[in-house]
Each structure stands twice: as structure tokens, then as C-alpha cells.
Protein backbone atom coordinates (compact mmCIF):
# COMPACT_ATOMS: atom_id res chain seq x y z
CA UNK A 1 0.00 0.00 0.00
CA UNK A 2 1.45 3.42 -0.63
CA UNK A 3 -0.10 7.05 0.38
CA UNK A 4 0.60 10.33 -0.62
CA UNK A 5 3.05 12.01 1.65
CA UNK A 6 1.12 15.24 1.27
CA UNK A 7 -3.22 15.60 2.09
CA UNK A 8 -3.00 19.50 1.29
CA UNK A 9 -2.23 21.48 -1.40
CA UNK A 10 -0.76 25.44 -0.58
CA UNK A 11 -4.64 26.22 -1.91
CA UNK A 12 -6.10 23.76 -0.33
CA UNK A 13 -7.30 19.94 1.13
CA UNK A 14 -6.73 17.23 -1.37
CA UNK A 15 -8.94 15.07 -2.40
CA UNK A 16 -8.88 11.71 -1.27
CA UNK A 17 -8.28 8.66 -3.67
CA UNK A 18 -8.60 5.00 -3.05
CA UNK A 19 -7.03 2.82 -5.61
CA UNK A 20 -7.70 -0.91 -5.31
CA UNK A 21 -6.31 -2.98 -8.40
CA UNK A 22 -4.42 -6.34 -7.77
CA UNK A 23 -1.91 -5.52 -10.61
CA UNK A 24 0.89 -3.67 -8.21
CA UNK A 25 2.75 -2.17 -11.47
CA UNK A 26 -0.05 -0.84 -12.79
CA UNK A 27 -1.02 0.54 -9.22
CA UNK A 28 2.28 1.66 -8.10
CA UNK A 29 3.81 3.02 -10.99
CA UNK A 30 1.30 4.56 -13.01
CA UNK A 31 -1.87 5.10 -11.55
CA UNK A 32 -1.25 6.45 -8.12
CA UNK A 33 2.22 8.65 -9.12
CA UNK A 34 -0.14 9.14 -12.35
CA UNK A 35 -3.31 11.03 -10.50
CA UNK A 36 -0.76 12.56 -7.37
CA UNK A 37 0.64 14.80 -10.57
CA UNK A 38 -3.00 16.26 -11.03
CA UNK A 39 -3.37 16.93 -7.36
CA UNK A 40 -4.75 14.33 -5.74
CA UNK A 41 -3.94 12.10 -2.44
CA UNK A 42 -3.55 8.95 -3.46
CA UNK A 43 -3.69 5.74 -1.54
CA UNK A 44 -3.21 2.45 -2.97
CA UNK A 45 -4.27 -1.11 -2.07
CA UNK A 46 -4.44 -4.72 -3.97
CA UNK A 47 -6.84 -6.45 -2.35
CA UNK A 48 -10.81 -6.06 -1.15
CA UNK A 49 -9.39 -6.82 2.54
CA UNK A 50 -6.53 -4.04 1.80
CA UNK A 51 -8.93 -1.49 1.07
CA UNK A 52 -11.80 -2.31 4.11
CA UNK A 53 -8.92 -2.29 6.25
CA UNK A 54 -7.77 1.59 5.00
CA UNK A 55 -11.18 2.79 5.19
CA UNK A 56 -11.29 1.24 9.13
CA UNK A 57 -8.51 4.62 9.47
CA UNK A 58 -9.01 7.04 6.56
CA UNK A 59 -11.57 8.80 5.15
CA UNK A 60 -11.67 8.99 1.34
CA UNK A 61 -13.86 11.15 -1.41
CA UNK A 62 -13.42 8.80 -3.95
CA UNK A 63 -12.27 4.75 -4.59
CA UNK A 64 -11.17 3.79 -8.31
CA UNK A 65 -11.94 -0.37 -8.56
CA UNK A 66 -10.65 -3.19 -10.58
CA UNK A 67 -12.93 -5.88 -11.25
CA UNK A 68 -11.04 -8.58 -11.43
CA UNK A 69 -9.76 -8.69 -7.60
CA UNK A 70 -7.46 -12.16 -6.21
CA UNK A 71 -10.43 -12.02 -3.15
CA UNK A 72 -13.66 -10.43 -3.98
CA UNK A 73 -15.76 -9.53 -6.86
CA UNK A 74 -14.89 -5.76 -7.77
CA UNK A 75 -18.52 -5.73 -8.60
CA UNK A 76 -19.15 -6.73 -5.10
CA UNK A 77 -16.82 -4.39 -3.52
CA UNK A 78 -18.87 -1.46 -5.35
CA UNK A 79 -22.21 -3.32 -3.70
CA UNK A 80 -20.69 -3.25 -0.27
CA UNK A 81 -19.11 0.71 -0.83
CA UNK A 82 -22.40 1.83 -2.00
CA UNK A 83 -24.35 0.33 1.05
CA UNK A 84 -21.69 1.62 3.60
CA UNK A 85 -21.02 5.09 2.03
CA UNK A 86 -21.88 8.02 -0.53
CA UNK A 87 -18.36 8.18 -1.31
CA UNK A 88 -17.58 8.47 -5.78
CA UNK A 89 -16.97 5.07 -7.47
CA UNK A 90 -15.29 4.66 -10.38
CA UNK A 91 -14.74 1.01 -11.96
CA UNK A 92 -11.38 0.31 -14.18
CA UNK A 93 -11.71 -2.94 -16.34
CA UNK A 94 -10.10 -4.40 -19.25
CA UNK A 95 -13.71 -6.05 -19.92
CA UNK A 96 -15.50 -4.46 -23.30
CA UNK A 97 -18.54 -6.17 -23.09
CA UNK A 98 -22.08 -4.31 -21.99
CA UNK A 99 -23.35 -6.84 -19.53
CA UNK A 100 -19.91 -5.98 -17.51
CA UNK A 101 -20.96 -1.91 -18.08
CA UNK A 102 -24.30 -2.47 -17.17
CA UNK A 103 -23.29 -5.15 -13.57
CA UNK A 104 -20.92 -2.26 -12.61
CA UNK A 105 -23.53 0.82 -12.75
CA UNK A 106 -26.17 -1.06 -10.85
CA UNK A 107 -24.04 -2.32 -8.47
CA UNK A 108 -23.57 0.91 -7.59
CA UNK A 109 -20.22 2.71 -9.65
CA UNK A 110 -20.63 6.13 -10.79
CA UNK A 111 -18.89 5.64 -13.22
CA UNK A 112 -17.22 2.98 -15.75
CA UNK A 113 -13.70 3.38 -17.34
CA UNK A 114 -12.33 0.79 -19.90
CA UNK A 115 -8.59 -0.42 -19.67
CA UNK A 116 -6.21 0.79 -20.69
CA UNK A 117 -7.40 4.38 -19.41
CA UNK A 118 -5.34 7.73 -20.01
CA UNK A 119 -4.91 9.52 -16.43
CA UNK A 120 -5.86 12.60 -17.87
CA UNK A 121 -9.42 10.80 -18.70
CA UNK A 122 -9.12 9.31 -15.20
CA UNK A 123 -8.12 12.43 -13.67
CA UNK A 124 -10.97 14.75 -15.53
CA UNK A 125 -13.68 11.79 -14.64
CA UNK A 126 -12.63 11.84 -11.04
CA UNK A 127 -12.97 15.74 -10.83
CA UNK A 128 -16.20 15.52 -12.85
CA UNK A 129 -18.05 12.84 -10.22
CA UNK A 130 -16.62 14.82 -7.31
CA UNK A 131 -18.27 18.37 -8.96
CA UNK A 132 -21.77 15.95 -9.56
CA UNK A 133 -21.40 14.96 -5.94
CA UNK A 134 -21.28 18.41 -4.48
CA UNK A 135 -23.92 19.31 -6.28
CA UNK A 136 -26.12 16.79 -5.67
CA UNK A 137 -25.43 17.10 -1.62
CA UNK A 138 -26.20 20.69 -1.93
CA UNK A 139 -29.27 20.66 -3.78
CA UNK A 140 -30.49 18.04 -1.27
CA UNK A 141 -30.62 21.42 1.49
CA UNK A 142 -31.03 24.33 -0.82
CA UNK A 143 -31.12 25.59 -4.42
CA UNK A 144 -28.04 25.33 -6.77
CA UNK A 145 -27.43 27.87 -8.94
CA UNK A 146 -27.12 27.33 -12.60
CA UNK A 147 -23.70 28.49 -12.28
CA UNK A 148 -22.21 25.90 -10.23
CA UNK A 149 -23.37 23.45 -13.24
CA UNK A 150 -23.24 22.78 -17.02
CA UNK A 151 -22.69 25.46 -19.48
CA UNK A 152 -22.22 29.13 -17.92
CA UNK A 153 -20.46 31.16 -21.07
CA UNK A 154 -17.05 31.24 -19.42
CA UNK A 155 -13.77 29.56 -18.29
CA UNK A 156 -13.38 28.88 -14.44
CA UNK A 157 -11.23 26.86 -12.10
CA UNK A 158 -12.46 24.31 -10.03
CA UNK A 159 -11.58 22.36 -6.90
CA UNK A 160 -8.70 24.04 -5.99
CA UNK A 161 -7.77 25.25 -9.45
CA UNK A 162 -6.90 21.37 -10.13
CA UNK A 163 -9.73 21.47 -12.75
CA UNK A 164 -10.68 23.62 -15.58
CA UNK A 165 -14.41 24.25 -16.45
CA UNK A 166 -15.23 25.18 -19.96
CA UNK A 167 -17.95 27.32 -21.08
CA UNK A 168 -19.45 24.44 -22.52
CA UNK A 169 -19.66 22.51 -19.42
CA UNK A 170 -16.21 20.07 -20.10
CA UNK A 171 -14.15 18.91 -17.48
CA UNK A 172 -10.41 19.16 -17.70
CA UNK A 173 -7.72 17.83 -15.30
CA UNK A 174 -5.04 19.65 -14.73
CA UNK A 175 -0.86 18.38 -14.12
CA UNK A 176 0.86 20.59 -11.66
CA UNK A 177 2.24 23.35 -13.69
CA UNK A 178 -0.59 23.56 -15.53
CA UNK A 179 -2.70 24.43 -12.82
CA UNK A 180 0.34 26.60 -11.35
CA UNK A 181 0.34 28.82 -15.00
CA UNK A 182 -3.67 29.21 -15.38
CA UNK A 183 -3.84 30.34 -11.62
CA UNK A 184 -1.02 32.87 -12.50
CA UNK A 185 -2.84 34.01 -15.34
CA UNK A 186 -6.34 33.76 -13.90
CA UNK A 187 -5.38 35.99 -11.12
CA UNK A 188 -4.23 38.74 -13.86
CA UNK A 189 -8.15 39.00 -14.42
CA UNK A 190 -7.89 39.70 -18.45
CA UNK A 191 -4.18 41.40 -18.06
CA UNK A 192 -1.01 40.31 -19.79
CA UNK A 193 1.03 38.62 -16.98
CA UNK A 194 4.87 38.42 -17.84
CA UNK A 195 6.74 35.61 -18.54
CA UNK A 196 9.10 35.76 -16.14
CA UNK A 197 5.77 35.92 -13.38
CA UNK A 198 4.86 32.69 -14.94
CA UNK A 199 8.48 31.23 -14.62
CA UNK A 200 8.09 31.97 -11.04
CA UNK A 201 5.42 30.07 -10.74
CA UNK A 202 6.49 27.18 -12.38
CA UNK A 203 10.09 26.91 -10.61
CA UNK A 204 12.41 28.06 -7.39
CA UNK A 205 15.41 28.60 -10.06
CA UNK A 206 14.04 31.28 -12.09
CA UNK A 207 17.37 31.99 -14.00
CA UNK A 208 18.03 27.98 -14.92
CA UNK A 209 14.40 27.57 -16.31
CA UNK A 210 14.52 27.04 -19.73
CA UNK A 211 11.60 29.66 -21.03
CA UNK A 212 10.98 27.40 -23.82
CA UNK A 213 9.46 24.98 -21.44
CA UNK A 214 6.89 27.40 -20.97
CA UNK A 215 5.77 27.54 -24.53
CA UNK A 216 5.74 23.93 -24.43
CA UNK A 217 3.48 24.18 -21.77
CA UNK A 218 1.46 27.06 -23.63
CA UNK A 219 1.15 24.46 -26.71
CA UNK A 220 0.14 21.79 -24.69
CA UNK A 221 -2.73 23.54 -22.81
CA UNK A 222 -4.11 24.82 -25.98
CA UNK A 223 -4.06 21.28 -27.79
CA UNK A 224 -5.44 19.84 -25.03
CA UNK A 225 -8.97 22.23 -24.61
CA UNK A 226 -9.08 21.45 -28.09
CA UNK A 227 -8.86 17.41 -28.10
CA UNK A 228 -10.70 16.82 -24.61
CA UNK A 229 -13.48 18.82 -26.53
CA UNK A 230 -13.52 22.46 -24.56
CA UNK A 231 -13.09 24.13 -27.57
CA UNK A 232 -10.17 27.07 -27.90
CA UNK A 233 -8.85 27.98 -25.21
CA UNK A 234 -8.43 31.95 -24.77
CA UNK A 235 -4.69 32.07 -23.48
CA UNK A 236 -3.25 34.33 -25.47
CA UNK A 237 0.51 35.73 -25.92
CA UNK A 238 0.73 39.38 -25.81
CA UNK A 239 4.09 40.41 -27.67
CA UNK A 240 6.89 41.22 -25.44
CA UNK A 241 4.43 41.05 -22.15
CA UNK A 242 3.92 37.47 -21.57
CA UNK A 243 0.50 35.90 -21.40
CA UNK A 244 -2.93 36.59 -21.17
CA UNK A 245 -6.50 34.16 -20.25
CA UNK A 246 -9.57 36.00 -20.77
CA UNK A 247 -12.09 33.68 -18.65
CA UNK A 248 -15.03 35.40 -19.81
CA UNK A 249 -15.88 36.43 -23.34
């Protein structure tokens, strides 16, 4: 079992993340390292008894399930989660067929993921249930605004600034210095912020950052509104200021 050494973020609680899948490489060196770069606590365990056994000491938003488990059913597992808790469920398995889709939904998973799964997809998916839940426990007391759901005609950061919300509504999850540059440039409120501001944010050794890593990073954010389906993303460079994100149109 492995945990994140760190629960908070400078902006912030984590949130909590179960992993449970049996396949320790899989768990250990990509999924858990995988979802701690977009901001989340991660704990890992490889067996039904591992995870009951966590939960006995830790509280957790959110468990991500393999099906196919050495002691118990994963289907089972999301049965006996559901019963015990509200917490999010999402199920990972390499099975394609719908009678495996439709077993994990009713047995209670919010959600069903298909092996092999980017993080990014995982990351975005866990953000997404954890917005849903929110919602759904505040509705349950009082009225939600429209705003605080679906489509609302600008960009905004979520959860810490771990997420970013589209105007249309999509989800994305954010790595580390992404989140670090689109806070920078968020809290500029429509202004050019310079480069070296960014650089600051993205490193202690200012003068031994390599300033093209921040285009890269530029590039990247822009390709990635566009392929996760957000649409273009309105970061802008302003010629010899730096950077701009206009958030609303």
C-alpha cells in the first residue's frame, strides 16, 4: 500500500483517492504517481481486505476499482461501498462487453472506465463525479445555482484550481504546472502577466528555467482544450508582455 506524503495542497485539502487494483505495477507506478501529478492524495491497495482495512482509518472522497480482484468480486466491492457510504466510485476494467458496463452501474459505480485508461481521462472523470457529488449534496438542502453546473459562457477553475471548467460545461484535469500557470494568469483577471511571473510560478530557479518549457506548456494547454473537446482555449501571448486568459468572453 502506498499514500501520498502530502493531504493538502498550498490552496487547499486534497482530495482523497482509493485505488484498489491487484496488478501492483499498474497501481504503483502509473496510476497512483499518475493522478498525485494532477493533485490528488492517493492511496493504494491490492486487495478487497486491503482497502476495508484503510477505510477502518481514513476517510476517502473517492475509490477507483478493478474488477477482477485475487479475493472479492470488484462488482461486489462497489455493492458493499455503496451500502456503507456516498463516497464516488469509479470502476477500471479491461472487460468491453455491456453486460460488464451495465453489472458495474447497478451495483452501484458512478462511473465505468475501460482499460487501458489515459490519467488525464481518469483524472478529468474523477474531478467531474466529485463536482456531480457536491452538487447533488447541496441541492439536497437548498437551491443550486445554474452556475455551479453545465454550461455558464465562461472559463473557471475548479476544486482548488486542479480542474478547468469550460464554457461548454467540459471537465479538464489539470498536471501541476498547468494548474500553477492558469492560476497565474487567472489571477491577472484579463491582463497580460509576464513571462518571467509565470516562470516563477512554475520553478524556485528562475534563472536555470529554460523559457521554452513554458511555450511547451502554452502548446500543450491549448491542444489539449481542443482534443478533450472544450473548444479554444483563450490564453493568449501578448508580444513582449507574456500571457494573457480571458475567462469570460
Amino acid at each position: 500500500m502506498t499514500q501520498a506524503s502530502l493531504t493538502t495542497s498550498p490552496h487547499g485539502p486534497r482530495l482523497n483517492v482509493a485505488v484498489l487494483d491487484d496488478d501492483a505495477a499498474l497501481r504503483e507506478e502509473i496510476l497512483i504517481p499518475g493522478l498525485q501529478d494532477f493533485g490528488f492524495a492517493v492511496t493504494g491497495a491490492g486487495t478487497a481486505a486491503g482497502l476495508y482495512r484503510l477505510m477502518l482509518s481514513q476517510q476517502f472522497d473517492m475509490v477507483v476499482l478493478d474488477i477482477s480482484l485475487p479475493d472479492e468480486d470488484g462488482v461486489t466491492v462497489a455493492r458493499h461501498l455503496r451500502e456503507l457510504s456516498g463516497l464516488g466510485i469509479i470502476m477500471l476494467t479491461g472487460e468491453r462487453n455491456s453486460r460488464m458496463h451495465v453489472r458495474a452501474l447497478n451495483s452501484g459505480a458512478d462511473t465505468y472506465l475501460t482499460k487501458p485508461v489515459d490519467i488525464d481521462v481518469l483524472a478529468a472523470a474523477l474531478h467531474s463525479l466529485h463536482r456531480r457529488l457536491k452538487v447533488g449534496a447541496t441541492s439536497a438542502s437548498s437551491q443550486v445555482s445554474p452556475a455551479s453546473t453545465g454550461e455558464t459562457g465562461e472559463w473557471r477553475l475548479d476544486t482548488d484550481g486542479w480542474c478547468l471548467i469550460a464554457p461548454n460545461g467540459t471537465v479538464l484535469a489539470l498536471t501541476a504546472p498547468e494548474r500553477c500557470v492558469l492560476n497565474a494568469l487567472a489571477a491577472g483577471r484579463g491582463a497580460p502577466v509576464a513571462r518571467e511571473k509565470l516562470i516563477e510560478a512554475l520553478s524556485e530557479d528562475v534563472y536555470g528555467f529554460d523559457p521554452h518549457r513554458l511555450e511547451m506548456l502554452v502548446h500543450r494547454l491549448r491542444r489539449k482544450t481542443l482534443n478533450g473537446g472544450a473548444g479554444n482555449l483563450p490564453l493568449m501571448t501578448s508580444r513582449g508582455n507574456g500571457y494573457l486568459f480571458v475567462m469570460r468572453p
